[in-house]
PDB file of N, CA and C in Angstrom:
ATOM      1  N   UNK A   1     -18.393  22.204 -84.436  1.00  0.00           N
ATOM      2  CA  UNK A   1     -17.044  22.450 -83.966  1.00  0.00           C
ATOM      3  C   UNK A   1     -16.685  23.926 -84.096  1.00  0.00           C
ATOM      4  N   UNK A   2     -16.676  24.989 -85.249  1.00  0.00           N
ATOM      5  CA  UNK A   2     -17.072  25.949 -85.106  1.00  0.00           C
ATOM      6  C   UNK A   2     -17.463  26.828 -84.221  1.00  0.00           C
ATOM      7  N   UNK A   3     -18.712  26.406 -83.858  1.00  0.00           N
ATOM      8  CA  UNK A   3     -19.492  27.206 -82.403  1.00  0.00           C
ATOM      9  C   UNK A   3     -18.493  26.813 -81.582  1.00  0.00           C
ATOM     10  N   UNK A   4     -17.881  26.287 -81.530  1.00  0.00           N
ATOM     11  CA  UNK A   4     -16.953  25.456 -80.214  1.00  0.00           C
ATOM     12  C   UNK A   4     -15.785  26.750 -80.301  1.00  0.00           C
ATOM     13  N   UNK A   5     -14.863  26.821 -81.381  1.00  0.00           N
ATOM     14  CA  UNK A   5     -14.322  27.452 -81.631  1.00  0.00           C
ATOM     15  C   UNK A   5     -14.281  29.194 -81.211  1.00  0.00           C
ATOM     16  N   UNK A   6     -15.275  29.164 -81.537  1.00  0.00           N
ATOM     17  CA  UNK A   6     -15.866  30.872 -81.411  1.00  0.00           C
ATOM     18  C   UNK A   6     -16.069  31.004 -80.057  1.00  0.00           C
ATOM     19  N   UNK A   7     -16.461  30.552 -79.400  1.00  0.00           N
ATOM     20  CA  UNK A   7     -16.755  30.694 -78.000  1.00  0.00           C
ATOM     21  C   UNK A   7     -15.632  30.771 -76.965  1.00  0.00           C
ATOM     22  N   UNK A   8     -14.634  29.806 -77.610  1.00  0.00           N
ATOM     23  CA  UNK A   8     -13.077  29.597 -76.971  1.00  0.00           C
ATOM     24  C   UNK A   8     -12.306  30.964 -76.956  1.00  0.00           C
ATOM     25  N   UNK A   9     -12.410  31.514 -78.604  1.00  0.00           N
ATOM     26  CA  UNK A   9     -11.222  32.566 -78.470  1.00  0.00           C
ATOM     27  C   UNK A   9     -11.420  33.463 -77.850  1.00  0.00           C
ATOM     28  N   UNK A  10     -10.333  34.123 -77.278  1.00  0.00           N
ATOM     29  CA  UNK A  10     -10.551  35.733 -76.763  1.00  0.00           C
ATOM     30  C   UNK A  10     -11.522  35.196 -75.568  1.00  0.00           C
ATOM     31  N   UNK A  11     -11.276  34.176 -75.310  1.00  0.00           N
ATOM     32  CA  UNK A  11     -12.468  33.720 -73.496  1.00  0.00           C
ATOM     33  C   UNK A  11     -11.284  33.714 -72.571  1.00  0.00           C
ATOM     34  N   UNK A  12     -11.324  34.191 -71.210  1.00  0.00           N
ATOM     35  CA  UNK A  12     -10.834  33.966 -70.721  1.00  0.00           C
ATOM     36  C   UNK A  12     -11.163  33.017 -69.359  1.00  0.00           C
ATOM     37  N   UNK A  13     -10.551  32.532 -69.232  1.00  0.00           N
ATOM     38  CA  UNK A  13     -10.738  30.987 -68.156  1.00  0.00           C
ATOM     39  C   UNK A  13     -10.147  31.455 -66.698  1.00  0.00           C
ATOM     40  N   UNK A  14     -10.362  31.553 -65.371  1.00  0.00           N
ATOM     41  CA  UNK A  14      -9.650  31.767 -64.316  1.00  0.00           C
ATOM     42  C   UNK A  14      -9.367  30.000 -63.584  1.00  0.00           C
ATOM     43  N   UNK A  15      -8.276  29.925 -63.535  1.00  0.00           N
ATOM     44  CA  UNK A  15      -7.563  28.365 -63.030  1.00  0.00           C
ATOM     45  C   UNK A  15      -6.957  28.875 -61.773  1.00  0.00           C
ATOM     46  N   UNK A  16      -6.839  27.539 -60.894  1.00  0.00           N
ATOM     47  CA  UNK A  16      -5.709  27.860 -59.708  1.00  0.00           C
ATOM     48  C   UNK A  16      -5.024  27.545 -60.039  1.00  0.00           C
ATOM     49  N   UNK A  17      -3.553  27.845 -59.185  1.00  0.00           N
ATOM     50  CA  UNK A  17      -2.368  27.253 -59.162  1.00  0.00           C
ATOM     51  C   UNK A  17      -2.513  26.250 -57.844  1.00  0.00           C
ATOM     52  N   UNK A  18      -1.961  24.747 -58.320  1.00  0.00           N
ATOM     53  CA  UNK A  18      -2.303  24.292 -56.492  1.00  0.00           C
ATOM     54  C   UNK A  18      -0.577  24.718 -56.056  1.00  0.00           C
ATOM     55  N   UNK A  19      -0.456  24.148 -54.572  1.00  0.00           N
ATOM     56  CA  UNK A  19       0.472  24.004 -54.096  1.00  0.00           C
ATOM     57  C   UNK A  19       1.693  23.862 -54.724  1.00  0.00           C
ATOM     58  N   UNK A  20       1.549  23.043 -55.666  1.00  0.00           N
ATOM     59  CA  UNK A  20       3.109  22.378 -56.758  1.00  0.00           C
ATOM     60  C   UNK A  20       3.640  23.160 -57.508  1.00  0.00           C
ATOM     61  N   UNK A  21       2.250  24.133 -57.744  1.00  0.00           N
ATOM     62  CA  UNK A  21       2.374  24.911 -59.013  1.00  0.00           C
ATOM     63  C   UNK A  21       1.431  24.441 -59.934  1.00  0.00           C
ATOM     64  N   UNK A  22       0.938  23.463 -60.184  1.00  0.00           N
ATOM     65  CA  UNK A  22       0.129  23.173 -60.994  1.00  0.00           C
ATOM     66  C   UNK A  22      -1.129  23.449 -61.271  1.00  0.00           C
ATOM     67  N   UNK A  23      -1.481  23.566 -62.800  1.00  0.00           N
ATOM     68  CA  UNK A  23      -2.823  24.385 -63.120  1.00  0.00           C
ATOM     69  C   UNK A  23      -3.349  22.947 -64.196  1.00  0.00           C
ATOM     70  N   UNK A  24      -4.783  23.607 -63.897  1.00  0.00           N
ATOM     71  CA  UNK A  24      -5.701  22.463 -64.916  1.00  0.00           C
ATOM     72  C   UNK A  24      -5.604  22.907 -66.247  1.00  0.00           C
ATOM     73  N   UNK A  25      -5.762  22.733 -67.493  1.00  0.00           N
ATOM     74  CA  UNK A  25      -6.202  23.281 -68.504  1.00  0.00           C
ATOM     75  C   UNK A  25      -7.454  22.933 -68.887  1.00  0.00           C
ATOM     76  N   UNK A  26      -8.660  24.152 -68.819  1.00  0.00           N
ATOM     77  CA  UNK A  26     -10.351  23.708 -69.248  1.00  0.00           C
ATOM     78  C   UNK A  26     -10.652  22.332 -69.981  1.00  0.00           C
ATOM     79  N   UNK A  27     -11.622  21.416 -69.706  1.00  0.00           N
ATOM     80  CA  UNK A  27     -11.817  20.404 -70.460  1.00  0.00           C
ATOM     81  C   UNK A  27     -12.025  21.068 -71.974  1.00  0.00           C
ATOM     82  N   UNK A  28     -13.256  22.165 -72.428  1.00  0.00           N
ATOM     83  CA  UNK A  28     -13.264  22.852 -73.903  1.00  0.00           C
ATOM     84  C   UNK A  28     -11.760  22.796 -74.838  1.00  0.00           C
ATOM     85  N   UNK A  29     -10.953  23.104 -73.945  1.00  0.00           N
ATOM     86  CA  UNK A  29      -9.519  23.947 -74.799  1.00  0.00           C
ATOM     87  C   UNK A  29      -8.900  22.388 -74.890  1.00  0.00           C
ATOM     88  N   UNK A  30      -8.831  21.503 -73.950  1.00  0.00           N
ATOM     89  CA  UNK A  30      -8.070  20.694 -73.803  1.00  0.00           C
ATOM     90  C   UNK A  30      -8.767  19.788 -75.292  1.00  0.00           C
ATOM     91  N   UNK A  31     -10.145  19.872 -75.300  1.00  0.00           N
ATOM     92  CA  UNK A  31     -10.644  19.397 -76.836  1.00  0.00           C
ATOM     93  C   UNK A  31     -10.581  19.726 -77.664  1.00  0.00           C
ATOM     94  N   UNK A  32     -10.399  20.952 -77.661  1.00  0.00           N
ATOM     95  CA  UNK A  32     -10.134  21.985 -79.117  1.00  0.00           C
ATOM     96  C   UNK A  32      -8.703  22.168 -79.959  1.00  0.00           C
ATOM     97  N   UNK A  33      -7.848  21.803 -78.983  1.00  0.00           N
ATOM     98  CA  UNK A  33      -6.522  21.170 -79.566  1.00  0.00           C
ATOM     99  C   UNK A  33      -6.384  20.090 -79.328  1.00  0.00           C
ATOM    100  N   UNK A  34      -6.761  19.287 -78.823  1.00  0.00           N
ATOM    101  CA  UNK A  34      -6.565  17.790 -79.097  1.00  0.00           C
ATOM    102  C   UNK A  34      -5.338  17.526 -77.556  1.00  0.00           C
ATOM    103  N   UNK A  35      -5.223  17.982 -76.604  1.00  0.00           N
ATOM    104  CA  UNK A  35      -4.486  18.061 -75.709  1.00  0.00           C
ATOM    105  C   UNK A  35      -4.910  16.560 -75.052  1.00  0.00           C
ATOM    106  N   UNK A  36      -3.944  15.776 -74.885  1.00  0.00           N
ATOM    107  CA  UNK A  36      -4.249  14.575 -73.872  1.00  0.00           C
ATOM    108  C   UNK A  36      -3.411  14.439 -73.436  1.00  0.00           C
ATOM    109  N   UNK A  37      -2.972  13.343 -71.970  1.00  0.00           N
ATOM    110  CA  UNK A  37      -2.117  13.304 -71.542  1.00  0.00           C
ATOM    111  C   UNK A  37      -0.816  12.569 -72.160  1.00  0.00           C
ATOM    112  N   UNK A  38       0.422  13.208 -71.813  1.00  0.00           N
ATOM    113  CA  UNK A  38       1.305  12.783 -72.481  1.00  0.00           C
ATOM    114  C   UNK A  38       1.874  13.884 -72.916  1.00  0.00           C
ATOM    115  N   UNK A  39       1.267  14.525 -73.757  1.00  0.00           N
ATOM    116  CA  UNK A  39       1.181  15.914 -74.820  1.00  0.00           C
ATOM    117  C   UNK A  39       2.034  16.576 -73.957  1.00  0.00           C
ATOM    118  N   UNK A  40       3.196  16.997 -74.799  1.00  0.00           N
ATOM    119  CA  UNK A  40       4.224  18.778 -73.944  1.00  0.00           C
ATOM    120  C   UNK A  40       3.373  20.003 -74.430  1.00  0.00           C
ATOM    121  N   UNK A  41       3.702  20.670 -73.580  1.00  0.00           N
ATOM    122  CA  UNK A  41       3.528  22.233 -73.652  1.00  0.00           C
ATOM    123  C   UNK A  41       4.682  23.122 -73.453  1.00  0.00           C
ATOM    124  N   UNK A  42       4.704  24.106 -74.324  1.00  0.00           N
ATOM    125  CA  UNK A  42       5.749  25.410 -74.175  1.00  0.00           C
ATOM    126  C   UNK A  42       5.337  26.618 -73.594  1.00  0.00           C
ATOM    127  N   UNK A  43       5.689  26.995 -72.109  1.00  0.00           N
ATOM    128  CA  UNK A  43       5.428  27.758 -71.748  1.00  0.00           C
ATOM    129  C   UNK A  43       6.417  28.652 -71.942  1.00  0.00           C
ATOM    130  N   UNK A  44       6.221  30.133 -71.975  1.00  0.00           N
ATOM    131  CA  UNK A  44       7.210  31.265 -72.188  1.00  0.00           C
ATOM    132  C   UNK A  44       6.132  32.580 -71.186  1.00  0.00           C
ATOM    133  N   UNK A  45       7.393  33.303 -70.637  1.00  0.00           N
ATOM    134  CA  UNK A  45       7.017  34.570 -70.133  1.00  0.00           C
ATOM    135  C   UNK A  45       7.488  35.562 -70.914  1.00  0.00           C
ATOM    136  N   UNK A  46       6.780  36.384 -71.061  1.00  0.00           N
ATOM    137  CA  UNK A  46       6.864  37.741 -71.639  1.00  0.00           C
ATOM    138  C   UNK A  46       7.789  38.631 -71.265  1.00  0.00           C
ATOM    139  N   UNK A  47       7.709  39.798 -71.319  1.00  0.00           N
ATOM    140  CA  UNK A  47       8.292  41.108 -70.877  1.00  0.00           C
ATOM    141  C   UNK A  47       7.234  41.694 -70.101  1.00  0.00           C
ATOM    142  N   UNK A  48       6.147  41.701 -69.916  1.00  0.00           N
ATOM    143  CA  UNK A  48       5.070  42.276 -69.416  1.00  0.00           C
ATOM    144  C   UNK A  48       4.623  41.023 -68.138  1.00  0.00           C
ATOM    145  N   UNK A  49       5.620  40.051 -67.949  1.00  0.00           N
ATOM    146  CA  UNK A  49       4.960  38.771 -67.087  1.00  0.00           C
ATOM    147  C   UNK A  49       3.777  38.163 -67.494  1.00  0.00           C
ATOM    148  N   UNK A  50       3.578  37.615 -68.582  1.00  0.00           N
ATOM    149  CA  UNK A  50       2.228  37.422 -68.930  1.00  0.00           C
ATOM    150  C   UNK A  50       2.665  36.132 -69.615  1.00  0.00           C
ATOM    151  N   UNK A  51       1.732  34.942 -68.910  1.00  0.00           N
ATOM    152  CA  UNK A  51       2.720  33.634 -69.340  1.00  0.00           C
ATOM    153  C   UNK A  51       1.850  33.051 -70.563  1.00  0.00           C
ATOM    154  N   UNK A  52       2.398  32.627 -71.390  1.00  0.00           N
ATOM    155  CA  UNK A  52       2.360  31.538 -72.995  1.00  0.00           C
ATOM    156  C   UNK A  52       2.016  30.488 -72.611  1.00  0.00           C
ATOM    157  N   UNK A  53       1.307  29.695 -73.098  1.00  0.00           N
ATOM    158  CA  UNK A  53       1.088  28.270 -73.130  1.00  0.00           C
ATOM    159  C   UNK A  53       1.066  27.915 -74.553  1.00  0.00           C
ATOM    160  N   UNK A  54       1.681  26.939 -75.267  1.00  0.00           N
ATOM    161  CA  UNK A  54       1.465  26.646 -76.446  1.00  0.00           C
ATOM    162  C   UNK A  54       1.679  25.019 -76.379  1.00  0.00           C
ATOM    163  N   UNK A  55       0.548  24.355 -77.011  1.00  0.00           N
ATOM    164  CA  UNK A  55       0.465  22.808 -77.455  1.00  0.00           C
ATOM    165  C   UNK A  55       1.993  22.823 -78.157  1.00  0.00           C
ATOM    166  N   UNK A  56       3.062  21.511 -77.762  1.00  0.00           N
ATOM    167  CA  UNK A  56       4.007  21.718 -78.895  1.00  0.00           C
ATOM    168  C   UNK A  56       3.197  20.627 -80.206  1.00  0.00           C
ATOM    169  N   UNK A  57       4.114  20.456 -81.253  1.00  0.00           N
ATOM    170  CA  UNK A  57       3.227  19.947 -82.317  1.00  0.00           C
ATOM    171  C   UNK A  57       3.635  18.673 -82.092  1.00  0.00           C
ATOM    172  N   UNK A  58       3.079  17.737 -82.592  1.00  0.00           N
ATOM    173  CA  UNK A  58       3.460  16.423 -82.554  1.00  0.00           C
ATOM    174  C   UNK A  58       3.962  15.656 -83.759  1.00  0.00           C
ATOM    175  N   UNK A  59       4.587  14.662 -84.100  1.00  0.00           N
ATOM    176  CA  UNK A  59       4.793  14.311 -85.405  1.00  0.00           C
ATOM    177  C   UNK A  59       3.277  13.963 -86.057  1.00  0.00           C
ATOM    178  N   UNK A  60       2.005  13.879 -85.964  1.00  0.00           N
ATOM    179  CA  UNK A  60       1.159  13.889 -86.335  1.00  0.00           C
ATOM    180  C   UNK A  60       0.272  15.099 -86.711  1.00  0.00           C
ATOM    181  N   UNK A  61       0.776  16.028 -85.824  1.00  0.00           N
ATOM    182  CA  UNK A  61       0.595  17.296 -86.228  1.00  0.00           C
ATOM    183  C   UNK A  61       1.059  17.419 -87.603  1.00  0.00           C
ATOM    184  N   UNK A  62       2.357  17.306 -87.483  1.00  0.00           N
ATOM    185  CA  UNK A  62       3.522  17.842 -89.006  1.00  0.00           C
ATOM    186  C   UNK A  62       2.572  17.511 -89.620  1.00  0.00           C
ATOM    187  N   UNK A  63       2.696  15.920 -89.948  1.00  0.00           N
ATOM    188  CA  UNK A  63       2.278  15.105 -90.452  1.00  0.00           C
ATOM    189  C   UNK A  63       0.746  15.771 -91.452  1.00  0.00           C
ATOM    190  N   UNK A  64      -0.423  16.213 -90.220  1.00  0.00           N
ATOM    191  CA  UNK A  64      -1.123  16.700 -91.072  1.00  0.00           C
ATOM    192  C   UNK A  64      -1.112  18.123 -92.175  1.00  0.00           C
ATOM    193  N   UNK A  65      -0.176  18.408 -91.337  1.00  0.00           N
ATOM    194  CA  UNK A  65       0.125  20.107 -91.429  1.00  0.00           C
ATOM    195  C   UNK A  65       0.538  19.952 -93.177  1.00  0.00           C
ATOM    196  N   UNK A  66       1.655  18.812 -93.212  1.00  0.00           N
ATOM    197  CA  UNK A  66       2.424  18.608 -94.919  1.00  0.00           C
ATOM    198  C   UNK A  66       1.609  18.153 -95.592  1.00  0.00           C
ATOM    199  N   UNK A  67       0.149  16.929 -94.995  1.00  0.00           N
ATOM    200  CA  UNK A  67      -0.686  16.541 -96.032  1.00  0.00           C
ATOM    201  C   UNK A  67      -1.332  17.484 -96.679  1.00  0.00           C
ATOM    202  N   UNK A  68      -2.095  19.049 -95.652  1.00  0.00           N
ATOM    203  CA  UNK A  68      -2.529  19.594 -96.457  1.00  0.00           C
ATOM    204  C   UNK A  68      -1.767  20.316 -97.706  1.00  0.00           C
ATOM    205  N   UNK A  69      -1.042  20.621 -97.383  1.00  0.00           N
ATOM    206  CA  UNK A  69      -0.366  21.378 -98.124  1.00  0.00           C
ATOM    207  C   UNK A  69      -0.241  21.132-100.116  1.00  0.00           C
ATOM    208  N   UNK A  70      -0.100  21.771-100.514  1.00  0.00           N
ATOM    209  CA  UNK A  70      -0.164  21.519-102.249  1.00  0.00           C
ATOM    210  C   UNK A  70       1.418  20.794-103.035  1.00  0.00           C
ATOM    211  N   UNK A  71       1.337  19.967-103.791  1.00  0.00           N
ATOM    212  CA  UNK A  71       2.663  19.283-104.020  1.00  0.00           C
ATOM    213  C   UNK A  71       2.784  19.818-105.309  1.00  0.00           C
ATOM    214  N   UNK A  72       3.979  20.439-105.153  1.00  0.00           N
ATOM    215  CA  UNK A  72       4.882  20.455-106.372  1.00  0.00           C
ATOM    216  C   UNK A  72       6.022  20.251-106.877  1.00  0.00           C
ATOM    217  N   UNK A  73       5.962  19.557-107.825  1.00  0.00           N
ATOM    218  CA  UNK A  73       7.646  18.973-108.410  1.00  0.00           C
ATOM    219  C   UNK A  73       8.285  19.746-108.977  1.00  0.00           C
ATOM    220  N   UNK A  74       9.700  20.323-108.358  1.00  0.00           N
ATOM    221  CA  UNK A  74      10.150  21.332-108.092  1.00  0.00           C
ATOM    222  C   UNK A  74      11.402  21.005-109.275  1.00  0.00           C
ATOM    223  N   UNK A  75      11.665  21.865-110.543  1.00  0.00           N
ATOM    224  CA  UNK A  75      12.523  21.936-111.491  1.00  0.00           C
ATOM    225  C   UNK A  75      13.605  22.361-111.272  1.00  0.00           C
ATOM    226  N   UNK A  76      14.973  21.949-111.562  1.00  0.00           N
ATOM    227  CA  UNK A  76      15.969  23.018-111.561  1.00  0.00           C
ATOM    228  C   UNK A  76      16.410  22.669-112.855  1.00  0.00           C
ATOM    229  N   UNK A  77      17.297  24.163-113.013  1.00  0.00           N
ATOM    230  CA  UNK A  77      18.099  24.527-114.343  1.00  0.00           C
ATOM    231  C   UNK A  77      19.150  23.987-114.485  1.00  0.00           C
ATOM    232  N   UNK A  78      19.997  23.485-115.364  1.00  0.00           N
ATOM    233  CA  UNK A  78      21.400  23.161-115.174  1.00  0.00           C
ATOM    234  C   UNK A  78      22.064  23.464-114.217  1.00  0.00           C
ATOM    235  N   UNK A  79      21.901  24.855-114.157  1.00  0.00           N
ATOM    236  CA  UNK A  79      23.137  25.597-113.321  1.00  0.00           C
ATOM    237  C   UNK A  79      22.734  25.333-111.508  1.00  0.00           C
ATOM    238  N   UNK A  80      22.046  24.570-111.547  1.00  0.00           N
ATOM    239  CA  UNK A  80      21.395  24.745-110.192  1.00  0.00           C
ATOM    240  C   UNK A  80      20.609  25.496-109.664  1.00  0.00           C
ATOM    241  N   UNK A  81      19.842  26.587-109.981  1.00  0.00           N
ATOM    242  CA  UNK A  81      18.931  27.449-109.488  1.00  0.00           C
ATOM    243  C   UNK A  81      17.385  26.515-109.924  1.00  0.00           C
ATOM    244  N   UNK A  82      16.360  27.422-109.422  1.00  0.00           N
ATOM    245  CA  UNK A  82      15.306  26.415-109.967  1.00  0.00           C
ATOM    246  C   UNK A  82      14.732  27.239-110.644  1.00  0.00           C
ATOM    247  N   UNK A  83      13.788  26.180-111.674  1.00  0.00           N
ATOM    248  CA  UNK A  83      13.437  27.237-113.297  1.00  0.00           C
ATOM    249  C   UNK A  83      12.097  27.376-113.058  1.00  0.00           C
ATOM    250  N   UNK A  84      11.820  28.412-112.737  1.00  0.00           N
ATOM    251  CA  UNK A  84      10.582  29.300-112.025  1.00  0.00           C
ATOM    252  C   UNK A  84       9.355  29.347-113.096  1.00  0.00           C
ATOM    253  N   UNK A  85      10.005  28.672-114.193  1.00  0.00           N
ATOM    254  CA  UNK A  85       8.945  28.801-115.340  1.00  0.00           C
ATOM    255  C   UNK A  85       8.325  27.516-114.892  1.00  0.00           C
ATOM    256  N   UNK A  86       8.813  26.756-114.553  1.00  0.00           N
ATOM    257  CA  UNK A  86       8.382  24.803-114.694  1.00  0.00           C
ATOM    258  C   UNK A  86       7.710  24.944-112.971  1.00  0.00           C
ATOM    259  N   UNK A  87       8.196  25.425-112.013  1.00  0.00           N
ATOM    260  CA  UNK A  87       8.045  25.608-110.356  1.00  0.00           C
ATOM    261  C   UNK A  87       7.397  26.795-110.229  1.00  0.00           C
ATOM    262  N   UNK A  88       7.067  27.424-110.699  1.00  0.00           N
ATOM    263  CA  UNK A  88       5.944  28.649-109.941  1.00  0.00           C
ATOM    264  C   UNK A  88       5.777  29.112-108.356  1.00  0.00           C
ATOM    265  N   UNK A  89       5.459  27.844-107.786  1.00  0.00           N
ATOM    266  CA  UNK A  89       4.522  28.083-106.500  1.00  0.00           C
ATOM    267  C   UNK A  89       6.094  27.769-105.763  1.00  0.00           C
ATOM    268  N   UNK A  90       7.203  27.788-105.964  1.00  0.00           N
ATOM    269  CA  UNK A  90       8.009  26.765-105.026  1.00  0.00           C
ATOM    270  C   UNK A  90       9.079  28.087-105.249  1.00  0.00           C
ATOM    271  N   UNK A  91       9.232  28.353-106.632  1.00  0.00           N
ATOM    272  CA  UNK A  91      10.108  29.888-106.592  1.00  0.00           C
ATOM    273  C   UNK A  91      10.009  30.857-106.006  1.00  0.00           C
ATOM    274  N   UNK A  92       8.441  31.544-106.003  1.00  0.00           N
ATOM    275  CA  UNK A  92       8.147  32.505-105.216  1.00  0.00           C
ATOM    276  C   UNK A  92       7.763  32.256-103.738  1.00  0.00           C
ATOM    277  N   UNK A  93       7.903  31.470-103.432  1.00  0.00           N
ATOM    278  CA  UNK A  93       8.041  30.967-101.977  1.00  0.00           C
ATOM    279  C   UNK A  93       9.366  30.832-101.390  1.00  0.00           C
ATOM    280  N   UNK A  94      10.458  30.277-102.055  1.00  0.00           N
ATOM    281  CA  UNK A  94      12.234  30.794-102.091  1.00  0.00           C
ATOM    282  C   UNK A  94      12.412  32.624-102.159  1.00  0.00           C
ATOM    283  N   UNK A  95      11.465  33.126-103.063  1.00  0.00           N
ATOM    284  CA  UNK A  95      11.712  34.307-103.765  1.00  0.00           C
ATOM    285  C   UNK A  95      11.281  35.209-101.948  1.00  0.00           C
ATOM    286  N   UNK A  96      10.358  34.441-101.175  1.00  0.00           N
ATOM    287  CA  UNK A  96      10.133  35.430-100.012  1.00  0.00           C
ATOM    288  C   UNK A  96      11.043  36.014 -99.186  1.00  0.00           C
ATOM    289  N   UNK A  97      11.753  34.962 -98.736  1.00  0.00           N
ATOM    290  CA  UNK A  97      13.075  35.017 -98.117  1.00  0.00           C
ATOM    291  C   UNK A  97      14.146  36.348 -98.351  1.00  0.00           C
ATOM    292  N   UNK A  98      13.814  37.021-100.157  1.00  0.00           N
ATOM    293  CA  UNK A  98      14.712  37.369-100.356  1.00  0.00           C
ATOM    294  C   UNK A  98      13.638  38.919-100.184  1.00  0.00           C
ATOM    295  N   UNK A  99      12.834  39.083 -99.688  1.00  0.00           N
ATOM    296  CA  UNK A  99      12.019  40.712 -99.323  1.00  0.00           C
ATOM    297  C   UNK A  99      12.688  41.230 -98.330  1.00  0.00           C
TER     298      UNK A  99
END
């Protein structure tokens, strides 16, 4: 999957537009994100006319996106702030916001 990967980025693909407007997206890419039918896409134009395509995420996306992620049980102080001694990873992640 890898090799798959590497070969994709920075490739560029030439598609038509038919009549409707409509374009194919490569079978490769359409596997490499998991694109099937059904699936939305966000297109956006630039300032330079140069159009975006982005997979939107799906609740299964999230979904995996929060499994990976690391769990921590997040302390607060009396006063309501959270006690950065007991939360570590969850303070300085609040604490970014404030750069």
């Amino acid at each position: 999957m890898e090799k798959i990967k590497r070969d994709l980025v920075n490739r560029t693909f030439e598609v038509k537009v038919s009549p409707k407007g409509q374009i194919v997206i490569p079978a490769d890419i359409r596997k490499k994100i998991n694109l099937t039918g059904g699936n939305t896409l966000q297109v956006s134009l630039t300032e330079n006319d140069e159009i975006s395509i982005k997979k939107t995420p799906t609740a299964l996306d999230w979904a995996n996106l929060v499994a990976e992620g690391s769990v921590e049980k997040v302390e607060f102080k009396p006063d309501g702030t959270v006690d950065a001694a007991k939360s570590p990873n969850f303070a300085a992640w609040m604490a970014e916001d404030d750069e």
